[in-house]
C-alpha atoms as a PDB file:
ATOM      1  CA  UNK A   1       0.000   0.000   0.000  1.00  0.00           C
ATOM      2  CA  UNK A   2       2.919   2.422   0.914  1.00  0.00           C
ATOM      3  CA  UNK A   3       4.441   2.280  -2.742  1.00  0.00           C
ATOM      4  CA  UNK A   4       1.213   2.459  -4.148  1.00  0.00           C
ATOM      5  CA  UNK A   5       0.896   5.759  -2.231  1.00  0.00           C
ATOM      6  CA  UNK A   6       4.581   6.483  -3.719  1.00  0.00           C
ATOM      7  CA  UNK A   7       3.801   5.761  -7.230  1.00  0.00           C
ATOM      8  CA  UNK A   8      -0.445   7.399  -7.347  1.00  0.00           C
ATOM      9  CA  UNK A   9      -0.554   9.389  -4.603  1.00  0.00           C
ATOM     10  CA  UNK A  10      -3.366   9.167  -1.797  1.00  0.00           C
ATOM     11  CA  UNK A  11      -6.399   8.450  -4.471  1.00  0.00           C
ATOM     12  CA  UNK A  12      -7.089   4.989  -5.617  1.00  0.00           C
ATOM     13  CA  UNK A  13      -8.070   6.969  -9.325  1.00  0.00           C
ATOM     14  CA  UNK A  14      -5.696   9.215  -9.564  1.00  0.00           C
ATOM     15  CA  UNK A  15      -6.927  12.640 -11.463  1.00  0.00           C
ATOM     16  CA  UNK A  16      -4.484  13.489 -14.658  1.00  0.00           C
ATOM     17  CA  UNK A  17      -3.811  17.084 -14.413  1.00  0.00           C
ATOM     18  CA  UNK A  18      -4.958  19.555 -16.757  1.00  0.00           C
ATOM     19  CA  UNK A  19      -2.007  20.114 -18.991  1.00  0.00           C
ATOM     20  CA  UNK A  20      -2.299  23.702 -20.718  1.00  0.00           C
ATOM     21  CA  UNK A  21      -0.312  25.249 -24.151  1.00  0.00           C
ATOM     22  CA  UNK A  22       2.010  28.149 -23.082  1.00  0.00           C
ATOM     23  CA  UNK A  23       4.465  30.358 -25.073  1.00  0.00           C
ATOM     24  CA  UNK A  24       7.385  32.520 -25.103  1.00  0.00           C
ATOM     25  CA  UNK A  25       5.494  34.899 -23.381  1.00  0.00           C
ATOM     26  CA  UNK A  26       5.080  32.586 -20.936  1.00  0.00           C
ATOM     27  CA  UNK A  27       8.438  31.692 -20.541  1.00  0.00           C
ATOM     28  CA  UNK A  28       9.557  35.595 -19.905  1.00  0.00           C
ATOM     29  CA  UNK A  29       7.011  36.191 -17.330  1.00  0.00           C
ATOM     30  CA  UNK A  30       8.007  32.648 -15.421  1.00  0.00           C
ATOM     31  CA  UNK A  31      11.581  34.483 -15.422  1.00  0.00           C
ATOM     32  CA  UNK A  32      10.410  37.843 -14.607  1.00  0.00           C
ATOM     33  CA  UNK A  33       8.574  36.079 -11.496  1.00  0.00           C
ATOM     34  CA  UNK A  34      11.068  33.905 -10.356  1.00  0.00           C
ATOM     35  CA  UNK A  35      13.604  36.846 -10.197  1.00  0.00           C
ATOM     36  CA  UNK A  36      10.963  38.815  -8.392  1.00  0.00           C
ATOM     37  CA  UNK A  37      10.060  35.685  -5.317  1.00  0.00           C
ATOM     38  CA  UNK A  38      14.735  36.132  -5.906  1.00  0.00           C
ATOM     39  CA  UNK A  39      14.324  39.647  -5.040  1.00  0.00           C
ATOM     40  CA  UNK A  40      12.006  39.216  -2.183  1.00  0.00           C
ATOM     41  CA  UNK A  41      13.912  36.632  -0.629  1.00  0.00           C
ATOM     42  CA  UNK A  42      17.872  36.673  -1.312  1.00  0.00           C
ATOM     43  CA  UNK A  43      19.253  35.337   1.435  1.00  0.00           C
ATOM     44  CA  UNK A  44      16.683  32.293   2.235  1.00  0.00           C
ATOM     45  CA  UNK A  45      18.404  31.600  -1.877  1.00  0.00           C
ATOM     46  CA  UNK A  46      21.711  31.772  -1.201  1.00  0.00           C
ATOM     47  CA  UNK A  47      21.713  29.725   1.622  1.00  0.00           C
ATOM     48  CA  UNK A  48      20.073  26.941   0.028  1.00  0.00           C
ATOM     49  CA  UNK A  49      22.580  26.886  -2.992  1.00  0.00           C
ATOM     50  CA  UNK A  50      25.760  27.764  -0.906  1.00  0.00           C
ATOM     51  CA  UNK A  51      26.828  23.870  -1.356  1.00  0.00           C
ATOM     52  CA  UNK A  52      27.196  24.845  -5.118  1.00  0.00           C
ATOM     53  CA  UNK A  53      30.184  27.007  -4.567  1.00  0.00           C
ATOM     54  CA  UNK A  54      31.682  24.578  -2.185  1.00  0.00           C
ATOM     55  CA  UNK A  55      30.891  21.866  -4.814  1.00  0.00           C
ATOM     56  CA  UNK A  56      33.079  24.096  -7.335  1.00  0.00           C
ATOM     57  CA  UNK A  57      35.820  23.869  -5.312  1.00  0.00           C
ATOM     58  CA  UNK A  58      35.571  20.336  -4.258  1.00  0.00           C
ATOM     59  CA  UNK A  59      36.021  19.838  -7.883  1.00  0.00           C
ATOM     60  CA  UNK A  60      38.870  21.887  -8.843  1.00  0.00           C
ATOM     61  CA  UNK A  61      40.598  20.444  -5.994  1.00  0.00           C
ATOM     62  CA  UNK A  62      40.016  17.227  -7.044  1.00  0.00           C
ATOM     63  CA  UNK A  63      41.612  18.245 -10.890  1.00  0.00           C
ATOM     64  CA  UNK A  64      44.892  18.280  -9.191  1.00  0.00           C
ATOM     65  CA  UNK A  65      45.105  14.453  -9.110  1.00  0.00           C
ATOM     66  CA  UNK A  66      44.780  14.925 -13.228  1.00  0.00           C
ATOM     67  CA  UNK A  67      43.064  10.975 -12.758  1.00  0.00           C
ATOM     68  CA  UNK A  68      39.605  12.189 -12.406  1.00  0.00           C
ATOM     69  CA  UNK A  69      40.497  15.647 -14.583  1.00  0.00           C
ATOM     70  CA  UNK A  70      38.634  13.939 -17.917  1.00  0.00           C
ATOM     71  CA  UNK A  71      35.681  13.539 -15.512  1.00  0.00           C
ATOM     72  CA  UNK A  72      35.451  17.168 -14.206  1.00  0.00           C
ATOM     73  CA  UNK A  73      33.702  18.535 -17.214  1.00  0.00           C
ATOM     74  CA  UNK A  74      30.815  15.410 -17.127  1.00  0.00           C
ATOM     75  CA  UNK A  75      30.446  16.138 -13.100  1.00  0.00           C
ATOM     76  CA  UNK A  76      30.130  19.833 -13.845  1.00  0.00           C
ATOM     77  CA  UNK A  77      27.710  19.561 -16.378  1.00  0.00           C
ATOM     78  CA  UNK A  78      26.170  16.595 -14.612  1.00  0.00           C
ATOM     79  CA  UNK A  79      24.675  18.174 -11.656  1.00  0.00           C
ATOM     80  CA  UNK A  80      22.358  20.542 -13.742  1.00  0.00           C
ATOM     81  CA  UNK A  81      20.658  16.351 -13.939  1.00  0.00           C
ATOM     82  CA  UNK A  82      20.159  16.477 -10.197  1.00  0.00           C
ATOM     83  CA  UNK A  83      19.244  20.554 -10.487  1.00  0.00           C
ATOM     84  CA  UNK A  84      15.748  19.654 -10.033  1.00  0.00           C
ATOM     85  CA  UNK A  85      16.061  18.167  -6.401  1.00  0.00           C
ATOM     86  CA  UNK A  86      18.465  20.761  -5.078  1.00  0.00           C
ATOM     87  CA  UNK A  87      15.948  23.543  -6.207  1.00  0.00           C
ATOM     88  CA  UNK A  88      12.775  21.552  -4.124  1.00  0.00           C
ATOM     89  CA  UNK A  89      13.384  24.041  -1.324  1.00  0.00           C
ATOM     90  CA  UNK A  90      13.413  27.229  -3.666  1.00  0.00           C
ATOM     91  CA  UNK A  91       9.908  26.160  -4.846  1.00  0.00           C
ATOM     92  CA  UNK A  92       8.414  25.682  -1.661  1.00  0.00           C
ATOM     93  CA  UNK A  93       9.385  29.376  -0.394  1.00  0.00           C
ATOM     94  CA  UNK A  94       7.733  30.185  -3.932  1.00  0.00           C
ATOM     95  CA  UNK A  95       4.641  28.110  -2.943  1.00  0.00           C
ATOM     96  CA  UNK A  96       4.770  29.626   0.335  1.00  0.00           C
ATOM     97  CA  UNK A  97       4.988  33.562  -0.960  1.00  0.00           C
ATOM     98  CA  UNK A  98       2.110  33.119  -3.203  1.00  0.00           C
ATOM     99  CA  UNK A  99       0.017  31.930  -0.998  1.00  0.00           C
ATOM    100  CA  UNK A 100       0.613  34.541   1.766  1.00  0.00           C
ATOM    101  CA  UNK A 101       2.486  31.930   4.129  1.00  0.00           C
ATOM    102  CA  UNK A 102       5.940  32.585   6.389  1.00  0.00           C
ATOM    103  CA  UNK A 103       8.776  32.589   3.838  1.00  0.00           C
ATOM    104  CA  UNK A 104      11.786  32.580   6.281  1.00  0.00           C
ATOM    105  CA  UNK A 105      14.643  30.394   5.614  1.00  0.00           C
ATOM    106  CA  UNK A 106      13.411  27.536   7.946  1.00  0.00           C
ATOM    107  CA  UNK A 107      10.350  26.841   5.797  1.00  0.00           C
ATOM    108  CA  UNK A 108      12.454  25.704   2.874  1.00  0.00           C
ATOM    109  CA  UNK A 109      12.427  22.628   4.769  1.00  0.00           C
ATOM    110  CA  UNK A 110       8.801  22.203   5.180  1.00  0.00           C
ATOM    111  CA  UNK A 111       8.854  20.030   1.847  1.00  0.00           C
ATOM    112  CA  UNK A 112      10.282  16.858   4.578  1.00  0.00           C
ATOM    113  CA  UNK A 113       6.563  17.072   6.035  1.00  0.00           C
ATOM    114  CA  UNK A 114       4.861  17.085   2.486  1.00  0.00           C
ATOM    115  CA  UNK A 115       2.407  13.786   2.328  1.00  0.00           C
ATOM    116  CA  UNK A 116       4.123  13.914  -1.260  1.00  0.00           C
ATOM    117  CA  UNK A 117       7.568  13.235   0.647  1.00  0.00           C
ATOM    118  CA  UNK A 118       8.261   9.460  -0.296  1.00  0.00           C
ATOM    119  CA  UNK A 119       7.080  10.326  -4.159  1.00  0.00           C
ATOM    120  CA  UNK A 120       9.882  13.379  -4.200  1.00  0.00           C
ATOM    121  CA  UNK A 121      12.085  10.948  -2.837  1.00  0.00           C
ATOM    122  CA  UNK A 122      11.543   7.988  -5.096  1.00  0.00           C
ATOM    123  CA  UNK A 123      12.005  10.629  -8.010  1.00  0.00           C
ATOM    124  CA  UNK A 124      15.147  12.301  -6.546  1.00  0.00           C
ATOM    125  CA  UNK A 125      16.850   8.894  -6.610  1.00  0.00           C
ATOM    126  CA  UNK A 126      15.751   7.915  -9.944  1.00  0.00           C
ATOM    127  CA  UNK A 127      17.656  11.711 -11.061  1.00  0.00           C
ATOM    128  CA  UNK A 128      20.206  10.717  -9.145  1.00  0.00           C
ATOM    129  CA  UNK A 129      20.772   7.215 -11.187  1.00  0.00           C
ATOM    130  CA  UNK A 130      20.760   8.871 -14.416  1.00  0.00           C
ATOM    131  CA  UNK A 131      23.477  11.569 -12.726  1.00  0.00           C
ATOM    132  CA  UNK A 132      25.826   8.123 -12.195  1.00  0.00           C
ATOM    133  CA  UNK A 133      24.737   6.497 -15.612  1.00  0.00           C
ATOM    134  CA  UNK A 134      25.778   9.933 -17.200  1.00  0.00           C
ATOM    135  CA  UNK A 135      29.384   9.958 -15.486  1.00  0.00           C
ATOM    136  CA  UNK A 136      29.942   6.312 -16.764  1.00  0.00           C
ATOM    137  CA  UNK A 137      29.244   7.158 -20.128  1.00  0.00           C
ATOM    138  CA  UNK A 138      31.136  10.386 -20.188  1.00  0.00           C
ATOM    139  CA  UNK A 139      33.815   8.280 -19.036  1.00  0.00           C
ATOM    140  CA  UNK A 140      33.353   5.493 -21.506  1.00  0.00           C
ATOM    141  CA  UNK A 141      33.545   7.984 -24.006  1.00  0.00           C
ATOM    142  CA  UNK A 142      36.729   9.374 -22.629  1.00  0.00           C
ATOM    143  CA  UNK A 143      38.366   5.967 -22.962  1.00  0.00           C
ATOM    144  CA  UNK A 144      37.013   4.723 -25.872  1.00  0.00           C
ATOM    145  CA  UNK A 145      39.303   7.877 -27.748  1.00  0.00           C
ATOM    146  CA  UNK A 146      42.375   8.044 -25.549  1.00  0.00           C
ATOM    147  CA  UNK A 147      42.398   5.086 -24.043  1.00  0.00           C
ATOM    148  CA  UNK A 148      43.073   4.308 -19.473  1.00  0.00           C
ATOM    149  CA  UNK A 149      46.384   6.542 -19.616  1.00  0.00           C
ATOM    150  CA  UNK A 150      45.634   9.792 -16.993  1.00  0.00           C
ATOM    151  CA  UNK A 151      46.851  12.973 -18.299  1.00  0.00           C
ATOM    152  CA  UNK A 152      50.357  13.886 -17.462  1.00  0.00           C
ATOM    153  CA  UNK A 153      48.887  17.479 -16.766  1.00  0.00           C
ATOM    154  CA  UNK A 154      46.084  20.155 -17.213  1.00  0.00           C
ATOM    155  CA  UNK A 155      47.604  21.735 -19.913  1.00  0.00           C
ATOM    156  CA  UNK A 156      48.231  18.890 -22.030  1.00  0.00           C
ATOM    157  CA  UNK A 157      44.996  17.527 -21.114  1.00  0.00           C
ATOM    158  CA  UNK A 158      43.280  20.338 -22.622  1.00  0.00           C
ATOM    159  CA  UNK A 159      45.688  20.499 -25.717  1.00  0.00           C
ATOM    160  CA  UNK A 160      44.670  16.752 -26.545  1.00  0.00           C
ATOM    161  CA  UNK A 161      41.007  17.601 -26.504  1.00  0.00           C
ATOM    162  CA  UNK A 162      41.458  20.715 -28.363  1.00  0.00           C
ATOM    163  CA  UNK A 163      43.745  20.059 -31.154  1.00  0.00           C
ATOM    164  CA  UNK A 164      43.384  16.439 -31.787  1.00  0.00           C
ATOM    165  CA  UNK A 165      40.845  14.089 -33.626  1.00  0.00           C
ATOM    166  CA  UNK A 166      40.487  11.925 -30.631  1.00  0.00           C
ATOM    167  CA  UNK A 167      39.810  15.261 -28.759  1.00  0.00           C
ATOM    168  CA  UNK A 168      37.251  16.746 -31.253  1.00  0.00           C
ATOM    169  CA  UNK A 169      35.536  13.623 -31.399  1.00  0.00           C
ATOM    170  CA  UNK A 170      34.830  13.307 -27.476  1.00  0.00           C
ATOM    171  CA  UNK A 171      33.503  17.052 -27.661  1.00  0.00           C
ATOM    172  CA  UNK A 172      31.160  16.252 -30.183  1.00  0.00           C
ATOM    173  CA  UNK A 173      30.083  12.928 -28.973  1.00  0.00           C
ATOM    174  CA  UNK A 174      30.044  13.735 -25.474  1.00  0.00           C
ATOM    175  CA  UNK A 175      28.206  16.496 -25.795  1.00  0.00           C
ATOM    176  CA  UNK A 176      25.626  14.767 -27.763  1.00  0.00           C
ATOM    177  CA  UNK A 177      24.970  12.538 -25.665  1.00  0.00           C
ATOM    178  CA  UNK A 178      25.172  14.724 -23.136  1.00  0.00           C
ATOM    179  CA  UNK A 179      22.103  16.459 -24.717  1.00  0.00           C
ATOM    180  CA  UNK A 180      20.103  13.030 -25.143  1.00  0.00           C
ATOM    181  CA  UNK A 181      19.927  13.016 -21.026  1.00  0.00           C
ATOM    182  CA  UNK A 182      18.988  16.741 -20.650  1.00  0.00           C
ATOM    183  CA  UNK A 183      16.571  16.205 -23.095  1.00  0.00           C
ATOM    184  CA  UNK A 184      15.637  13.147 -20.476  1.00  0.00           C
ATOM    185  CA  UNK A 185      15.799  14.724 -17.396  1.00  0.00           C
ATOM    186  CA  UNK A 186      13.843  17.695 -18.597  1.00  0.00           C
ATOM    187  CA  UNK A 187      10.990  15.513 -19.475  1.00  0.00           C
ATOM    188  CA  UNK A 188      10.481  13.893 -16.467  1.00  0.00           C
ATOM    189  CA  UNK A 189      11.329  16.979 -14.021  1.00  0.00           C
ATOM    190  CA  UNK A 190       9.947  19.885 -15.851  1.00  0.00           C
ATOM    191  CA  UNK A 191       7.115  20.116 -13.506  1.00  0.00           C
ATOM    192  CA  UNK A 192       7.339  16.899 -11.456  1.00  0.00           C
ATOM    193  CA  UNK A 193       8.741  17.735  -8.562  1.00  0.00           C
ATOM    194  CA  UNK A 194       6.887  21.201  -8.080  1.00  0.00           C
ATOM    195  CA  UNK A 195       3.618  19.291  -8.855  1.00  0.00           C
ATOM    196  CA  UNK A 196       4.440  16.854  -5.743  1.00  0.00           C
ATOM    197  CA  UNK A 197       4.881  20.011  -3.440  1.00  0.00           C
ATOM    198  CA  UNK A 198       1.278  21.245  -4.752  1.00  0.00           C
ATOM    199  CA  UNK A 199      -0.768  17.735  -4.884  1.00  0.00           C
ATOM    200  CA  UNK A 200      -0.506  13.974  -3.525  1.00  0.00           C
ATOM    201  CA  UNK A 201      -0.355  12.518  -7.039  1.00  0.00           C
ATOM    202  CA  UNK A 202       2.535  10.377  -6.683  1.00  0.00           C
ATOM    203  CA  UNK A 203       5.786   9.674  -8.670  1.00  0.00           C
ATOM    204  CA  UNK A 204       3.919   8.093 -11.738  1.00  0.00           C
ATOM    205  CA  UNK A 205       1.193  10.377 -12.534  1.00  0.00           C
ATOM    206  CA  UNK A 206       3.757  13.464 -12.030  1.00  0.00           C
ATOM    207  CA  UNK A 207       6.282  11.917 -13.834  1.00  0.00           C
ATOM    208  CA  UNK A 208       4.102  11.690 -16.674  1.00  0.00           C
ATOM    209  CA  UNK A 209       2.514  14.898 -16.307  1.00  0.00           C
ATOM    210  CA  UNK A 210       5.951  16.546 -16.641  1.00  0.00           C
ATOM    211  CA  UNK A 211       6.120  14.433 -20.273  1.00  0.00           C
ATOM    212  CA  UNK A 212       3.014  15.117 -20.994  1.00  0.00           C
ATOM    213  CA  UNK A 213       3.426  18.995 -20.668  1.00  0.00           C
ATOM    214  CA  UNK A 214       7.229  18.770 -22.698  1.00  0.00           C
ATOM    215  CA  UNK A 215       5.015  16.905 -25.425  1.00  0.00           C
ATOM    216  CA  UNK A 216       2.719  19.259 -25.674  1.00  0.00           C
ATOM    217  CA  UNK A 217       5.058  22.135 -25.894  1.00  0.00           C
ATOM    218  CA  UNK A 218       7.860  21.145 -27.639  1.00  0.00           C
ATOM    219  CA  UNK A 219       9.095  24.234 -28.699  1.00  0.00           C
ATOM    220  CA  UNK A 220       8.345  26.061 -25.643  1.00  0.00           C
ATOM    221  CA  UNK A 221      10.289  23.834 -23.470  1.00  0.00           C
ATOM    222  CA  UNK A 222      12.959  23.772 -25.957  1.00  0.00           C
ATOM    223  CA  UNK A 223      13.907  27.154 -25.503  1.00  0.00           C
ATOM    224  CA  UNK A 224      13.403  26.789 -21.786  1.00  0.00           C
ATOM    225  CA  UNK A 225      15.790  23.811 -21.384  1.00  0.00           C
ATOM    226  CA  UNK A 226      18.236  26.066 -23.494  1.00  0.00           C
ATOM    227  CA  UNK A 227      17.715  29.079 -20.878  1.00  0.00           C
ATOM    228  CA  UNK A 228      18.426  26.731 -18.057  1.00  0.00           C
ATOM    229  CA  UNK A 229      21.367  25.555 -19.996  1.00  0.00           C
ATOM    230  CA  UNK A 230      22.949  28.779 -20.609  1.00  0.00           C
ATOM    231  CA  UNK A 231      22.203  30.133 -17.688  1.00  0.00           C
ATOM    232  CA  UNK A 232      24.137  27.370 -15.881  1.00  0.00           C
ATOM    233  CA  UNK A 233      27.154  27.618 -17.683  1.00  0.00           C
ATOM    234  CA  UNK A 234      27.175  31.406 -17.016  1.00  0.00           C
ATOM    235  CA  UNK A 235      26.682  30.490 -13.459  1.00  0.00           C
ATOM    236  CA  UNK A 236      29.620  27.856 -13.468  1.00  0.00           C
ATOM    237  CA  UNK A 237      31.905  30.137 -15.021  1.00  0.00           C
ATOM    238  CA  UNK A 238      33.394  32.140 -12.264  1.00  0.00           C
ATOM    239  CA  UNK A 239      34.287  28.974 -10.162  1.00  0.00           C
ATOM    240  CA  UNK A 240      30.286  28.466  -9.654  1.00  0.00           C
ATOM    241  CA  UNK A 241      30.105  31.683  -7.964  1.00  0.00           C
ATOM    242  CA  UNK A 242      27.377  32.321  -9.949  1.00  0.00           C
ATOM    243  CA  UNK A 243      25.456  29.591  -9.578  1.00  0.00           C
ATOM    244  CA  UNK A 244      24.179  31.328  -6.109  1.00  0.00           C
ATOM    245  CA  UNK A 245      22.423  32.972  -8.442  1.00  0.00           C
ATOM    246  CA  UNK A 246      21.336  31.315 -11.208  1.00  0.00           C
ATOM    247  CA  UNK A 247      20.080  28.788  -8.884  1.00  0.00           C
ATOM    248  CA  UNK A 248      17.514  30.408  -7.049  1.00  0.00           C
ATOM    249  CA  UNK A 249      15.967  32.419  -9.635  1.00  0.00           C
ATOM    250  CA  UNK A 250      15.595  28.798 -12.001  1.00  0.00           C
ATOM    251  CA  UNK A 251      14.318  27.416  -9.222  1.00  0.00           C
ATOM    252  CA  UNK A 252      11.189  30.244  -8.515  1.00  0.00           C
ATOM    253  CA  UNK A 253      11.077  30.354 -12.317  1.00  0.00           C
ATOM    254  CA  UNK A 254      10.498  27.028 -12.531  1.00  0.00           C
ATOM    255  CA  UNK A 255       7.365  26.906  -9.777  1.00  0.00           C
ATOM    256  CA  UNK A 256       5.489  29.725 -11.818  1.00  0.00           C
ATOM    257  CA  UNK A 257       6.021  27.786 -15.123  1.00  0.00           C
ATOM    258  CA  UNK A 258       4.352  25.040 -13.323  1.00  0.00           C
ATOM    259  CA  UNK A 259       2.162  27.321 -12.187  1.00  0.00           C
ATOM    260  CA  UNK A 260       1.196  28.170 -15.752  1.00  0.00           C
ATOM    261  CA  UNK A 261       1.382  25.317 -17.360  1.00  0.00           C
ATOM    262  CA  UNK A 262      -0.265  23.051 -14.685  1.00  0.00           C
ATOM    263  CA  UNK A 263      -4.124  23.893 -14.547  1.00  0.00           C
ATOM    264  CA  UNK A 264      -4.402  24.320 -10.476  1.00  0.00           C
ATOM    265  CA  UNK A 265      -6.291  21.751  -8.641  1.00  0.00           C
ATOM    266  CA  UNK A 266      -9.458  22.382  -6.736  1.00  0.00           C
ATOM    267  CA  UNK A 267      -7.405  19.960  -3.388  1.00  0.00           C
ATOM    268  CA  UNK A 268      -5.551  21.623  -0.756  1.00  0.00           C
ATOM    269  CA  UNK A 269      -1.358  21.329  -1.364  1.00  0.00           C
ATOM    270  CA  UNK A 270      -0.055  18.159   0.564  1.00  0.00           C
ATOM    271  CA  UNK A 271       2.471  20.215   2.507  1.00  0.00           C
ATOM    272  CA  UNK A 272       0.963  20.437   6.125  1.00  0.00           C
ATOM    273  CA  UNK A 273      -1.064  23.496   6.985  1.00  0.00           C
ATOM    274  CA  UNK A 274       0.541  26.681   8.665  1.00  0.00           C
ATOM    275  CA  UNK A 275       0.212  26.468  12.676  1.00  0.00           C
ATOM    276  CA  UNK A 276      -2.398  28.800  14.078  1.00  0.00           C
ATOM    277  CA  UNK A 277      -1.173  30.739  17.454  1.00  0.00           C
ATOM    278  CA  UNK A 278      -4.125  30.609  19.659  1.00  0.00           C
ATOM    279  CA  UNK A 279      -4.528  34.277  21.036  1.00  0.00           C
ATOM    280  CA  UNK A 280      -4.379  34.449  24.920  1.00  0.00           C
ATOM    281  CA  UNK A 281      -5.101  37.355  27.568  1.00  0.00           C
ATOM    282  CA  UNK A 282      -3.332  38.237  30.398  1.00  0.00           C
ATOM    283  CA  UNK A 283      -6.794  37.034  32.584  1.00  0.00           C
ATOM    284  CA  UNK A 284      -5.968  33.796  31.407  1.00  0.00           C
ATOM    285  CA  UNK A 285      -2.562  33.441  32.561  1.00  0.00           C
ATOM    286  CA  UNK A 286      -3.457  30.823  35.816  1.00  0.00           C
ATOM    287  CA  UNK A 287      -5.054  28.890  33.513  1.00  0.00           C
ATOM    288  CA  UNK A 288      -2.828  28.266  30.807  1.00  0.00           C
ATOM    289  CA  UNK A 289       0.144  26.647  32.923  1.00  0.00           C
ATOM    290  CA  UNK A 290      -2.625  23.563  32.822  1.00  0.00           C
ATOM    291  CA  UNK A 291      -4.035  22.938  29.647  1.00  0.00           C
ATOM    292  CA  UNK A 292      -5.441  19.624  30.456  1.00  0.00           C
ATOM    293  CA  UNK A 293      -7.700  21.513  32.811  1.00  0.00           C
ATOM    294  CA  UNK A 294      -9.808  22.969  30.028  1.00  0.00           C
END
């Protein structure tokens, strides 16, 4: 029954949602209100993405030992697979702002008392498998042109890639493929993972309405996996710096294109409701060190 739950949600007939046809317009204003929800809250951003920096430098440190230097261009890129996930707190202060709720830093964490929780989960690790697949092939590819040798240093390790055959061909096939599992992981996470933080679905159903919606807006989503993409490689640039960011405003850009491209449900959001304070008077002050008493 649990992974039933996982897969459908709460509902033994799960309701498809209401997929609707959006444009570039669309795309712009997503943007225009993610930087916005950025705007509002900086710091409760930051704070969430400050692991990309420190990933940065985990990385570059990790170029020194020139074994794992053909992999540091697949990690880089790689991570924009797992994007989704690290952005799941980002949407909920976006979820949380629109609806008039307590945005403070704390509440980004909310999303571990979602009823959606073990769906999120079960899609989080299935991003996370195609993150590993990814490196293995990257490093497949990286082999199957210059063979198990590690570069003898950076700088001949980039003049083999750059001014060689062996070299052009893993930038063109690498990136290809690289493309074949964006084009992947966009379809599947587009809207999935915001949809879980707005309705008990389950994995399946938002899963497939995160196909459904690339499907039915091909081009749309085309240009919006290539904004994500170069926006993510202007955020890695300055030792991912910038990804503090880029982050955050993809991430509340990304709720409001759910939010447009999802038609809203008439069911309350799975995420528990906010806590009421119960008002009190001074009168009452006896009484209240004894609550069974009432």
């Amino acid at each position: 029954m649990a992974y039933s739950n996982i897969l459908v949600g709460a509902g033994s007939h799960p309701a498809q949602p209401v997929v609707r046809k959006i444009g570039l317009s669309d795309l712009r204003d997503a943007l225009a209100k993610g930087a916005d929800d950025f705007y509002a809250m900086p710091t409760h951003a930051m704070f969430l993405c400050v692991i990309y920096p420190i990933v940065g430098f985990v990385l570059a440190r990790l170029a020194f030992g020139y074994s794992v230097l053909p992999l540091l261009y697949p990690l880089a890129t790689g991570f924009a697979l797992v994007g989704p996930v690290a952005a799941l707190g980002l949407y909920e202060l976006s979820r949380r702002r629109e609806a008039g709720l307590d945005t403070s830093a704390a509440r980004a964490f909310d999303i571990f008392e979602s009823s959606s929780i073990g769906a999120i989960a079960a899609l989080g690790f299935l991003l996370l498998i195609i993150f590993v697949i990814w490196v293995a092939v990257a490093n497949a590819i990286y082999i199957a042109n210059f063979g198990y040798a590690s570069p003898s240093s950076v700088e001949e390790f980039i003049k083999d890639v750059l001014t060689t055959r062996p070299g052009w061909n893993l930038i063109i096939v690498g990136n290809l493929v690289g493309l074949l599992f964006a084009i992947l992981v966009l379809s599947i996470s587009a809207v999935s993972f915001p949809l879980l933080l707005d309705r008990d679905v389950g994995a399946a159903v938002a899963l497939l309405t995160s196909i459904r919606v690339v499907a039915r807006n091909p081009f749309t989503m085309m240009v919006w996996g290539l904004i994500v993409a170069a926006l993510l490689l202007i955020g890695s640039l300055p030792l991912f710096f910038g990804l503090t960011v880029v982050m955050p405003l993809l991430g509340h850009a990304t709720w409001h294109l759910y939010r447009k491209v999802v038609e809203p449900a008439s069911a309350l959001p799975p995420t528990l409701p906010e806590a009421r304070k119960e008002r009190r008077y001074a009168a009452d002050f006896p009484t209240v060190l004894f609550p069974w008493s009432k």
